[in-house]
N, C-alpha and C. Protein backbone atom coordinates (compact mmCIF):
# COMPACT_ATOMS: atom_id res chain seq x y z
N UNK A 1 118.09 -37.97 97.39
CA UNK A 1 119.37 -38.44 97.88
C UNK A 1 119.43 -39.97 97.79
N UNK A 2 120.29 -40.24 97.32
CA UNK A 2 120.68 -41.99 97.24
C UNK A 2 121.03 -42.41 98.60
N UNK A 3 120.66 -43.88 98.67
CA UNK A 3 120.71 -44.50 99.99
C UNK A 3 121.62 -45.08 100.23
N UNK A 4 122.99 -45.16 100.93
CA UNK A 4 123.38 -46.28 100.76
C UNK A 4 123.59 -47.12 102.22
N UNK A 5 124.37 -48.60 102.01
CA UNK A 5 124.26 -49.95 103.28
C UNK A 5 125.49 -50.14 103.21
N UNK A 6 125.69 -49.90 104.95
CA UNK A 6 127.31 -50.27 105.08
C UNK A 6 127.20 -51.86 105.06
N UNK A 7 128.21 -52.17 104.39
CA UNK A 7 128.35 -53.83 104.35
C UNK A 7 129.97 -54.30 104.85
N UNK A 8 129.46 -55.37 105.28
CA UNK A 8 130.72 -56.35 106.04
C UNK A 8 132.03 -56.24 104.99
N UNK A 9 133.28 -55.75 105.52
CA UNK A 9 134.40 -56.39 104.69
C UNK A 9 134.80 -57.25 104.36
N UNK A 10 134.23 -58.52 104.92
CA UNK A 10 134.02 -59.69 104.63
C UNK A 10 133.34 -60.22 103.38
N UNK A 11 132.66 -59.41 103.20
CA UNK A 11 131.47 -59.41 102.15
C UNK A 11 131.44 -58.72 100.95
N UNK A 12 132.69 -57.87 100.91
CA UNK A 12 132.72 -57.00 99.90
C UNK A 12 133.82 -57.36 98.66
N UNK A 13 133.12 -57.39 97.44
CA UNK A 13 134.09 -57.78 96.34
C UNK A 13 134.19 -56.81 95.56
N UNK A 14 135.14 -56.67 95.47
CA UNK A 14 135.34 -55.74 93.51
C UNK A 14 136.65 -55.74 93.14
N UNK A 15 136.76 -56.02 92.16
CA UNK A 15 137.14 -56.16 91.29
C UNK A 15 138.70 -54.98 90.73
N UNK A 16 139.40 -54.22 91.66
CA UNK A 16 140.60 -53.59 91.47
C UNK A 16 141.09 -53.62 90.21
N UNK A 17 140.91 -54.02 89.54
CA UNK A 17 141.98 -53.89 87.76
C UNK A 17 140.54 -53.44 87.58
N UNK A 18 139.48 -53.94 87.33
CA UNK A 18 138.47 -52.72 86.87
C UNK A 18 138.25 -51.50 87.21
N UNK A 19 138.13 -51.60 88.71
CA UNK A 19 137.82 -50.78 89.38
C UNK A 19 138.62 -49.55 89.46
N UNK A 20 139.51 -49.44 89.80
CA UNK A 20 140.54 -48.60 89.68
C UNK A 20 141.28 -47.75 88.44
N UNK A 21 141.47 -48.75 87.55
CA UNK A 21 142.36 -48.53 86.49
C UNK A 21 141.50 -48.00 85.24
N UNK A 22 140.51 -49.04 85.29
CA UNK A 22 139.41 -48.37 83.79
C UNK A 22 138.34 -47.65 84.26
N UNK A 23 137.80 -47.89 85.45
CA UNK A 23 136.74 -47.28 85.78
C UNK A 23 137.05 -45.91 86.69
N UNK A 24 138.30 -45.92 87.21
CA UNK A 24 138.36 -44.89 88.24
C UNK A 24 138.03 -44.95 89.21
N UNK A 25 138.61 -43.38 90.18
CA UNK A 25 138.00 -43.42 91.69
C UNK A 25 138.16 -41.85 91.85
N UNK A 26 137.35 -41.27 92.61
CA UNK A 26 137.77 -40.20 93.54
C UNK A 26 138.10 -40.48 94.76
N UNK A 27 139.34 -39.60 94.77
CA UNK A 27 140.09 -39.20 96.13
C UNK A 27 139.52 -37.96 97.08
N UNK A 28 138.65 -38.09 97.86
CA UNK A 28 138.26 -36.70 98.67
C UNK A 28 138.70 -36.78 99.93
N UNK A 29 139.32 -35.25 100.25
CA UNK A 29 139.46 -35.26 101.84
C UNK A 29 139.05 -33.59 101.96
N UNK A 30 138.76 -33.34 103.04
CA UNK A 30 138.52 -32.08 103.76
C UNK A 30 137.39 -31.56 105.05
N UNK A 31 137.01 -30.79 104.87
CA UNK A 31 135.97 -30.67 105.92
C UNK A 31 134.76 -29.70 105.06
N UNK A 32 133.35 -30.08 105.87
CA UNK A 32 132.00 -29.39 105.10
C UNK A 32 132.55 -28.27 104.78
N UNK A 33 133.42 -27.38 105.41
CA UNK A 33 133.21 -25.94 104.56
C UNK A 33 134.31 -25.89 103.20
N UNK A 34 135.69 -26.90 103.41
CA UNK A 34 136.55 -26.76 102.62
C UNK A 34 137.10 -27.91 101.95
N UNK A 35 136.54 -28.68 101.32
CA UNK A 35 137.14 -29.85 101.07
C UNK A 35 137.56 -29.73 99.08
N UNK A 36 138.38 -31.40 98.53
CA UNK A 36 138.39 -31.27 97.63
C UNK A 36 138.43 -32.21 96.97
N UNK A 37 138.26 -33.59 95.58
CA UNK A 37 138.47 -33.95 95.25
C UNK A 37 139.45 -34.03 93.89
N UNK A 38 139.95 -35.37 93.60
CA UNK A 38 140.95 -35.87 92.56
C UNK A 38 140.56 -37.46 92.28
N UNK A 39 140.59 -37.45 90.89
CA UNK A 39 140.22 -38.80 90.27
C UNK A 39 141.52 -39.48 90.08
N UNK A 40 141.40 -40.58 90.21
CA UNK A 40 143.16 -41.71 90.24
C UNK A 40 142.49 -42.90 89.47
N UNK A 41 143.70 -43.23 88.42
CA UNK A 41 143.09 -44.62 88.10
C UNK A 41 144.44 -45.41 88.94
N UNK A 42 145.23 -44.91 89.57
CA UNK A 42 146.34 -46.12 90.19
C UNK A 42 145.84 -46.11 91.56
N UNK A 43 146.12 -47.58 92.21
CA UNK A 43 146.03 -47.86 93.64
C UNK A 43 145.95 -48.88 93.87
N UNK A 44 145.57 -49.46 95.05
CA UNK A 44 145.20 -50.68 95.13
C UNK A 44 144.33 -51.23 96.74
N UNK A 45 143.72 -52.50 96.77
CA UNK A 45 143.07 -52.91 97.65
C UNK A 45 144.09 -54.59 98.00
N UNK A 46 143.96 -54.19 99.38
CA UNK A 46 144.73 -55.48 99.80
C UNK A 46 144.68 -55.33 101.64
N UNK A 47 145.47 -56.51 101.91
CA UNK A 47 145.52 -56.63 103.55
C UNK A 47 147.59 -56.62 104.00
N UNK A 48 146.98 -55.40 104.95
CA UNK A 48 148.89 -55.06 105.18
C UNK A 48 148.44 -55.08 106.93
N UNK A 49 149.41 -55.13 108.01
CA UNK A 49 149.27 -55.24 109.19
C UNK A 49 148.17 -55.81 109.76
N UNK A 50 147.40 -56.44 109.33
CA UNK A 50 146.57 -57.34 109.80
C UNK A 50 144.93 -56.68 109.75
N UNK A 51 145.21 -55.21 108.34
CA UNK A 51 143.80 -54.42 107.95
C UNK A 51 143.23 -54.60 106.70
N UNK A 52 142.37 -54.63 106.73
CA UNK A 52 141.96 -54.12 105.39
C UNK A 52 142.10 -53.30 104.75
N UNK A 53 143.60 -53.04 103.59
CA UNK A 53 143.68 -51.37 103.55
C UNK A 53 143.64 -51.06 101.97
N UNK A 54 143.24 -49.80 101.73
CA UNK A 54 143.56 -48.99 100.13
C UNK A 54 144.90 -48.55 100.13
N UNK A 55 145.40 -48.83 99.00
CA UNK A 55 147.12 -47.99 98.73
C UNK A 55 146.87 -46.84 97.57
N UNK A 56 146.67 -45.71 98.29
CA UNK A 56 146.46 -44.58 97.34
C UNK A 56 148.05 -44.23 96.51
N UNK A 57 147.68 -43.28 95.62
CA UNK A 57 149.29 -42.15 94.87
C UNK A 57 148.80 -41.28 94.50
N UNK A 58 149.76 -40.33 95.30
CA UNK A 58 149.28 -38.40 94.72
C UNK A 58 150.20 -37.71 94.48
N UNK A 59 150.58 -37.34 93.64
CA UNK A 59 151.85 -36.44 93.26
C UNK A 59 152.21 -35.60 93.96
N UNK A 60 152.92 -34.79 93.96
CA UNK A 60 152.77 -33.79 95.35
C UNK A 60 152.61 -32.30 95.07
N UNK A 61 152.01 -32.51 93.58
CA UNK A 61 151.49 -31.13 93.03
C UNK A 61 149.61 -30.87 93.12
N UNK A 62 149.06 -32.33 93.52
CA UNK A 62 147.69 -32.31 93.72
C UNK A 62 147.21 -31.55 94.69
N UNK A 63 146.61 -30.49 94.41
CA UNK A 63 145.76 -29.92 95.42
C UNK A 63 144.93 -30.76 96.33
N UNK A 64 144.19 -31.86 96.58
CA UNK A 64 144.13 -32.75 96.93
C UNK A 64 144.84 -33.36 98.29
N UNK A 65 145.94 -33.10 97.50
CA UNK A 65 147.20 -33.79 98.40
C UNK A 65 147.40 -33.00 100.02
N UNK A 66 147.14 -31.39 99.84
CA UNK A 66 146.85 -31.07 100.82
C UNK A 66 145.99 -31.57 101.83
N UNK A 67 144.76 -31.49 101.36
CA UNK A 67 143.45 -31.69 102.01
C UNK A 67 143.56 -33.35 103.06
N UNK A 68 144.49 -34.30 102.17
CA UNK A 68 144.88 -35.79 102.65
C UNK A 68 145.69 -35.70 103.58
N UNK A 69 146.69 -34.48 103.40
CA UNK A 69 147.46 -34.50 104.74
C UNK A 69 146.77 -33.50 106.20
N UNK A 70 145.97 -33.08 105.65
CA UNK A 70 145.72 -32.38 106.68
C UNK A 70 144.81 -32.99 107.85
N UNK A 71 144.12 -34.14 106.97
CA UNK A 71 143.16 -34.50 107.43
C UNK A 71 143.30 -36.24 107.79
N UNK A 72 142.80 -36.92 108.86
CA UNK A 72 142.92 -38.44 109.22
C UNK A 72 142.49 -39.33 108.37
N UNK A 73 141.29 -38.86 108.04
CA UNK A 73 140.21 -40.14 106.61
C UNK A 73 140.22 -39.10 105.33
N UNK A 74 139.64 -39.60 104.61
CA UNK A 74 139.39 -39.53 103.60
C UNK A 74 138.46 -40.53 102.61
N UNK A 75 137.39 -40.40 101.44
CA UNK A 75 137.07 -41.50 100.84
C UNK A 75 137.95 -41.73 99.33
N UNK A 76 137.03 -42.70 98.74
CA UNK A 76 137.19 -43.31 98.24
C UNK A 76 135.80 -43.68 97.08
N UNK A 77 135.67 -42.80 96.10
CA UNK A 77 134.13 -43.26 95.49
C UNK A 77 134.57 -43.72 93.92
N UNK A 78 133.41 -44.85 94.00
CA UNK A 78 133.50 -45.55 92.61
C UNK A 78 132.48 -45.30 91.59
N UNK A 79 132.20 -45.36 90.74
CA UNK A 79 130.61 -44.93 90.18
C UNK A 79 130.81 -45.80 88.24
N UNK A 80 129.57 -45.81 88.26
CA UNK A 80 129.32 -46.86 86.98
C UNK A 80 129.80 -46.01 85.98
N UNK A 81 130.09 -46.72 84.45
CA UNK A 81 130.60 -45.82 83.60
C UNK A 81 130.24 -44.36 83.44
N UNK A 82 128.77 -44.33 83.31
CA UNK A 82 128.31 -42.78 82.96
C UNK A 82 128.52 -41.89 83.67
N UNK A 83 129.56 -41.97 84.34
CA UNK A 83 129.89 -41.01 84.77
C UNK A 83 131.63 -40.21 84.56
N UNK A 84 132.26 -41.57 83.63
CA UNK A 84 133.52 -40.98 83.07
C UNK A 84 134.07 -39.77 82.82
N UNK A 85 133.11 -38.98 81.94
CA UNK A 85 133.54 -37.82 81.66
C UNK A 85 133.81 -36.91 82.34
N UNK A 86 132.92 -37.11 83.73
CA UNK A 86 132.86 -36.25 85.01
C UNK A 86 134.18 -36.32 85.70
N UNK A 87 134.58 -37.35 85.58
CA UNK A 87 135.61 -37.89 86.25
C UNK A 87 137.06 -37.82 85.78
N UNK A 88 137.04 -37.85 84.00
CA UNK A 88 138.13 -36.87 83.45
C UNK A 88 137.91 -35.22 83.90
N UNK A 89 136.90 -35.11 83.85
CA UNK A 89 137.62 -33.34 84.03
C UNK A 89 137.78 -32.94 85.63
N UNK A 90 137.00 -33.93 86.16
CA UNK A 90 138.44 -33.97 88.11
C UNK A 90 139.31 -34.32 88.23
N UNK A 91 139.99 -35.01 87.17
CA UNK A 91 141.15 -35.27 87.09
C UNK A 91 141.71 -34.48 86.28
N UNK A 92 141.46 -33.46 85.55
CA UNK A 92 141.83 -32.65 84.89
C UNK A 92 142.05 -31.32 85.06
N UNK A 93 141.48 -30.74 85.94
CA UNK A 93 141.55 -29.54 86.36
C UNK A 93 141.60 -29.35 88.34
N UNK A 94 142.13 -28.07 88.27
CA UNK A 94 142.55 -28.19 89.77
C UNK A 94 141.79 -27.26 90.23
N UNK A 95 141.36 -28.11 91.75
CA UNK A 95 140.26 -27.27 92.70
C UNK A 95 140.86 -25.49 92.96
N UNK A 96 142.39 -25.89 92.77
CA UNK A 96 142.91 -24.28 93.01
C UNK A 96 142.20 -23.30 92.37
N UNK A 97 142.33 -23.69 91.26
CA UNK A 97 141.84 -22.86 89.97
C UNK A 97 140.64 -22.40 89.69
N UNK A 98 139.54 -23.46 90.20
CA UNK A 98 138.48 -23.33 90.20
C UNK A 98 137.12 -24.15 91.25
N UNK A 99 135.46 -23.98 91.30
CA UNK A 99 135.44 -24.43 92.24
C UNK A 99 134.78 -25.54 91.49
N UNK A 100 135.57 -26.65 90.97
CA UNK A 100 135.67 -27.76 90.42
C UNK A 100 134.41 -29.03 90.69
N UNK A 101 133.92 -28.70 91.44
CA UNK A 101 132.99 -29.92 92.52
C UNK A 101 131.41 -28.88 92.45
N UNK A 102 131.63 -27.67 91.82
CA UNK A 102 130.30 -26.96 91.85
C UNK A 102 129.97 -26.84 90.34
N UNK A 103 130.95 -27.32 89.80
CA UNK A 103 130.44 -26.94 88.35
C UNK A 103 130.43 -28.72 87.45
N UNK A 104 130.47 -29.94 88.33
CA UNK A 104 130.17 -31.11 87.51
C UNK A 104 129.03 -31.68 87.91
N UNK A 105 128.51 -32.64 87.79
CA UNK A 105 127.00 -33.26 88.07
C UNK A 105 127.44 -34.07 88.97
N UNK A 106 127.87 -34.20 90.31
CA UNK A 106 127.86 -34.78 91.21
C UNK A 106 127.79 -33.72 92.24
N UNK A 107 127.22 -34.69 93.54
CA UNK A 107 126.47 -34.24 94.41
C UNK A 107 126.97 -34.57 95.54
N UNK A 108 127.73 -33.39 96.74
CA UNK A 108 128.49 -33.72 97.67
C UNK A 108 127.80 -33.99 99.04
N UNK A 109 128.09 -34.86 99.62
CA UNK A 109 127.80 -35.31 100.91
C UNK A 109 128.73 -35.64 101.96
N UNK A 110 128.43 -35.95 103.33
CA UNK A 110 129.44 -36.13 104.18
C UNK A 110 128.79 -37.50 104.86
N UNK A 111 129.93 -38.12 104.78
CA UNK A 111 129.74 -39.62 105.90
C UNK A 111 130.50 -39.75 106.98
N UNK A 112 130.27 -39.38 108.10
CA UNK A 112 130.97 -39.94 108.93
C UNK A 112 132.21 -38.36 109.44
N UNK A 113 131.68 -37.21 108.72
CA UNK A 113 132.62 -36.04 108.40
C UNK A 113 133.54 -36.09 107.18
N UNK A 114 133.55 -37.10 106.53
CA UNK A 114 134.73 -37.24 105.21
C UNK A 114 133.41 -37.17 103.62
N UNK A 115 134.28 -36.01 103.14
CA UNK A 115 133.46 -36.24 102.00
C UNK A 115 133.39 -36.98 100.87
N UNK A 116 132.15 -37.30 99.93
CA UNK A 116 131.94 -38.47 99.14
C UNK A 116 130.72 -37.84 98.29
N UNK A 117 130.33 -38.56 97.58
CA UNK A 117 129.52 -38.32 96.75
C UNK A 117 127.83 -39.00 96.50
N UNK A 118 127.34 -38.25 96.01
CA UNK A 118 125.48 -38.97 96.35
C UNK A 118 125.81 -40.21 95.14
N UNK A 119 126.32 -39.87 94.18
CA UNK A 119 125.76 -41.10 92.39
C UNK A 119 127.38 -41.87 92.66
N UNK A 120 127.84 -42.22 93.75
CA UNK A 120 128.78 -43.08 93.86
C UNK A 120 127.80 -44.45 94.26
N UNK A 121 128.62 -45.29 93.60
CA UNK A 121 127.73 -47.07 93.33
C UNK A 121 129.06 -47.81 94.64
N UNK A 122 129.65 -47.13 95.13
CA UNK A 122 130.34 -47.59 96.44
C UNK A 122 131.30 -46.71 97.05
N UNK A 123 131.41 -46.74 98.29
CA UNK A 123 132.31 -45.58 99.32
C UNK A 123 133.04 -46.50 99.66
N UNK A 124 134.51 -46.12 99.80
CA UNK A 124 135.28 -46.59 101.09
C UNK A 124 135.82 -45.27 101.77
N UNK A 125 135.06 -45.86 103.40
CA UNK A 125 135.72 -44.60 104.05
C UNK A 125 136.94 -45.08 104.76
N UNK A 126 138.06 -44.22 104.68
CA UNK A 126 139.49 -44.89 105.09
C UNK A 126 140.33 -43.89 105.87
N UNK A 127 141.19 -44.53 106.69
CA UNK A 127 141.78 -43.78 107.47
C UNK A 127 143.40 -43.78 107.54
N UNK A 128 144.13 -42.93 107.69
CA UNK A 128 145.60 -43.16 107.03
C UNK A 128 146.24 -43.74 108.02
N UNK A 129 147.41 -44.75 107.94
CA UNK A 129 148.42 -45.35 108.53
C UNK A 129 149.78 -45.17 108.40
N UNK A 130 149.58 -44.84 107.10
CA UNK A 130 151.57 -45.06 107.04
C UNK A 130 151.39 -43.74 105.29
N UNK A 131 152.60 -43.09 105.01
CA UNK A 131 152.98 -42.35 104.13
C UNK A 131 154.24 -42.02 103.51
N UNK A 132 154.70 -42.59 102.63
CA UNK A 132 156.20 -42.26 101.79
C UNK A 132 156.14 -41.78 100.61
N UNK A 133 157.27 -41.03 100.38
CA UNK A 133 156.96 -40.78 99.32
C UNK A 133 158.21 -41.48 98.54
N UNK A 134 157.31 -41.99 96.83
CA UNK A 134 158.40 -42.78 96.29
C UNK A 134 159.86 -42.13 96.04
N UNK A 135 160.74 -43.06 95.89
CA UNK A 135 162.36 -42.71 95.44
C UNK A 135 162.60 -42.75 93.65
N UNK A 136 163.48 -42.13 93.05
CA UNK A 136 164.26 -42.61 92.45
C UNK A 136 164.98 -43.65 92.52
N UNK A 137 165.76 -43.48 94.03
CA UNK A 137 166.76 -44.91 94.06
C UNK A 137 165.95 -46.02 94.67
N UNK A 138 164.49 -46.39 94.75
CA UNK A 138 163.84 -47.36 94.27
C UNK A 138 163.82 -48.25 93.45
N UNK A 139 163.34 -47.48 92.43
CA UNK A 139 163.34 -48.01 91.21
C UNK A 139 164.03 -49.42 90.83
N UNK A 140 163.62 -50.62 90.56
CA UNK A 140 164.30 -51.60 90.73
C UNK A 140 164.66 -51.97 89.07
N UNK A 141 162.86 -51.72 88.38
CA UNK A 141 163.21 -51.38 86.69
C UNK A 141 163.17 -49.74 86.64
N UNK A 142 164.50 -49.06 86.31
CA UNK A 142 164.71 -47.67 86.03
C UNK A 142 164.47 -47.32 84.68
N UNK A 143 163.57 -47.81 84.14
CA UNK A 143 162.50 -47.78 83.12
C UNK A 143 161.51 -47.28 83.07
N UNK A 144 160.51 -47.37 84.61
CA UNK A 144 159.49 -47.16 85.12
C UNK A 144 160.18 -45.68 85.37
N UNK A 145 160.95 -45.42 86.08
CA UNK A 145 161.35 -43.63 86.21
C UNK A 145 161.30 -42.91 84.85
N UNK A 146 161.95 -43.54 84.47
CA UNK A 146 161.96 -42.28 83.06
C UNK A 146 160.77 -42.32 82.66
N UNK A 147 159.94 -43.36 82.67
CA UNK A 147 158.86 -43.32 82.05
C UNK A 147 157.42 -42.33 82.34
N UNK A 148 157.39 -43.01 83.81
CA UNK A 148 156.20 -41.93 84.58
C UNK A 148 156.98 -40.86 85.60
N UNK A 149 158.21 -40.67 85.60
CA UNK A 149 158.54 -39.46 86.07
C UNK A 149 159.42 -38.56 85.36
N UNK A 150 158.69 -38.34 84.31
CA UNK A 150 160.44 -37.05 83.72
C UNK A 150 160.31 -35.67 84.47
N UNK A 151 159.50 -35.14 85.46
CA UNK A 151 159.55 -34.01 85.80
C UNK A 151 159.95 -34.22 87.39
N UNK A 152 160.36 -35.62 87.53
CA UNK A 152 160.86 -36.03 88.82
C UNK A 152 159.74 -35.49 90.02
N UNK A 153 158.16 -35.73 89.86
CA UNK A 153 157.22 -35.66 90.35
C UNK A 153 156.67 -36.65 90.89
N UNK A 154 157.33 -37.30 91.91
CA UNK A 154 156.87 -38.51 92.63
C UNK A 154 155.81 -38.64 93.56
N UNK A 155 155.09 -39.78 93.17
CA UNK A 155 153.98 -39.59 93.82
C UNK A 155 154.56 -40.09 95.78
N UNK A 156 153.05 -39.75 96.39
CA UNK A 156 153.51 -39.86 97.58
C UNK A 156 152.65 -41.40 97.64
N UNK A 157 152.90 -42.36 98.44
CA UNK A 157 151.82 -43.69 98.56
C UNK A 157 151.65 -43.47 100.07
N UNK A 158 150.33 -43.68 99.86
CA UNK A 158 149.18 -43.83 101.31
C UNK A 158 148.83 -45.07 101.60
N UNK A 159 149.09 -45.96 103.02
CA UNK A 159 148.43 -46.96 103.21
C UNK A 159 147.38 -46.54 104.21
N UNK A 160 146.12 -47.22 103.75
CA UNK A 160 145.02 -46.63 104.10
C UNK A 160 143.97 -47.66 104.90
N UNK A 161 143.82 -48.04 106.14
CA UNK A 161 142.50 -48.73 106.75
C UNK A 161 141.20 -48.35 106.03
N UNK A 162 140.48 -49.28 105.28
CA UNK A 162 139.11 -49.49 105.26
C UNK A 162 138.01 -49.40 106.58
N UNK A 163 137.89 -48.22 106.67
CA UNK A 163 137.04 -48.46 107.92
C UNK A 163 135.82 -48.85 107.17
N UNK A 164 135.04 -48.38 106.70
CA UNK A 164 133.70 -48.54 106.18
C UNK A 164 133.58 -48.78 104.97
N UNK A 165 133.03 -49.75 104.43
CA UNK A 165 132.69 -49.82 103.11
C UNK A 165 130.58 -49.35 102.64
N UNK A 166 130.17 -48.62 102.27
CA UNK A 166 128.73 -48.30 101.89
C UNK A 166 128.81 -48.80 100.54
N UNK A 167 127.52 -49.86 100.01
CA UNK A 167 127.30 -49.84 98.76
C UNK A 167 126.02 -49.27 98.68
N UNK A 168 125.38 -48.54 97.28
CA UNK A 168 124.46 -48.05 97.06
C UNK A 168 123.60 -49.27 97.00
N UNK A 169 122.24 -48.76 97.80
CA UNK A 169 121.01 -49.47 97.36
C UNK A 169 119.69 -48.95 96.78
């Protein structure tokens, strides 16, 4: 089992346009007997009400999406390239369908009760605050709609407290 060290939020850097967008993340929420993950390359890290928070997006067809509402936390795992491929096909296929998390090379664990992963190179464990789901009549460039929504499948956005950050050591 990999070790990892909770470290100060103060102290913690990375890098969001990498992190997120090219490298990925899993989204897990549930409990030891039933939980599930989903890989996202959109989101973001920033400070809203005076927290340290993650801004997740989940469509509202993600199986996933259940597990986030049902539940208060959820993580957040990052992991070095070699593990891409793993991470397309959680983003590719749905826990409905199958039992998705038993058949890739990662290794499930619980921190804190929220699940995460052993070959993650950093956790954020986070806890939800606020939830909308996007508009159409948003849209400020209605460019962006047609573009990432033609099945009018809007994602929902999560603002999320950083409670814990673990990096692997």
């Amino acid at each position: 089992m990999m070790e990892f060290q909770e470290q100060k939020l103060d102290d913690f850097t990375c890098h969001p346009f990498t992190k997120i967008a090219k490298e990925w993340m899993l989204i897990s929420s549930g409990s030891p007997n039933h939980f599930n993950t989903m890989t996202a390359s959109w989101g973001g890290l920033g400070t809203m009400w005076g927290k340290s928070v993650a801004f997740t997006f989940i469509r509202p067809q993600r199986y996933t999406k259940e597990f986030i509402d049902q539940q208060e936390r959820f993580s957040l795992c990052f992991f070095d390239k070699r593990y891409q491929k793993t991470l397309s096909y959680l983003g590719s296929v749905s826990g409905r369908d199958e039992n998705k998390i038993e058949t890739c090379d990662l290794t499930p664990m619980f921190l804190d009760g929220v699940p995460c992963f052993e070959e993650a190179n950093c956790i954020l464990l986070c806890k939800k605050l606020y939830c909308q789901e996007m508009l159409p009549t948003s849209f400020l460039d209605t460019s962006l709609d047609t573009q990432w929504y033609p099945h009018k499948d809007y994602h929902f956005m999560y603002v999320s407290e950083i409670e814990k950050v673990l990096q692997q050591i």
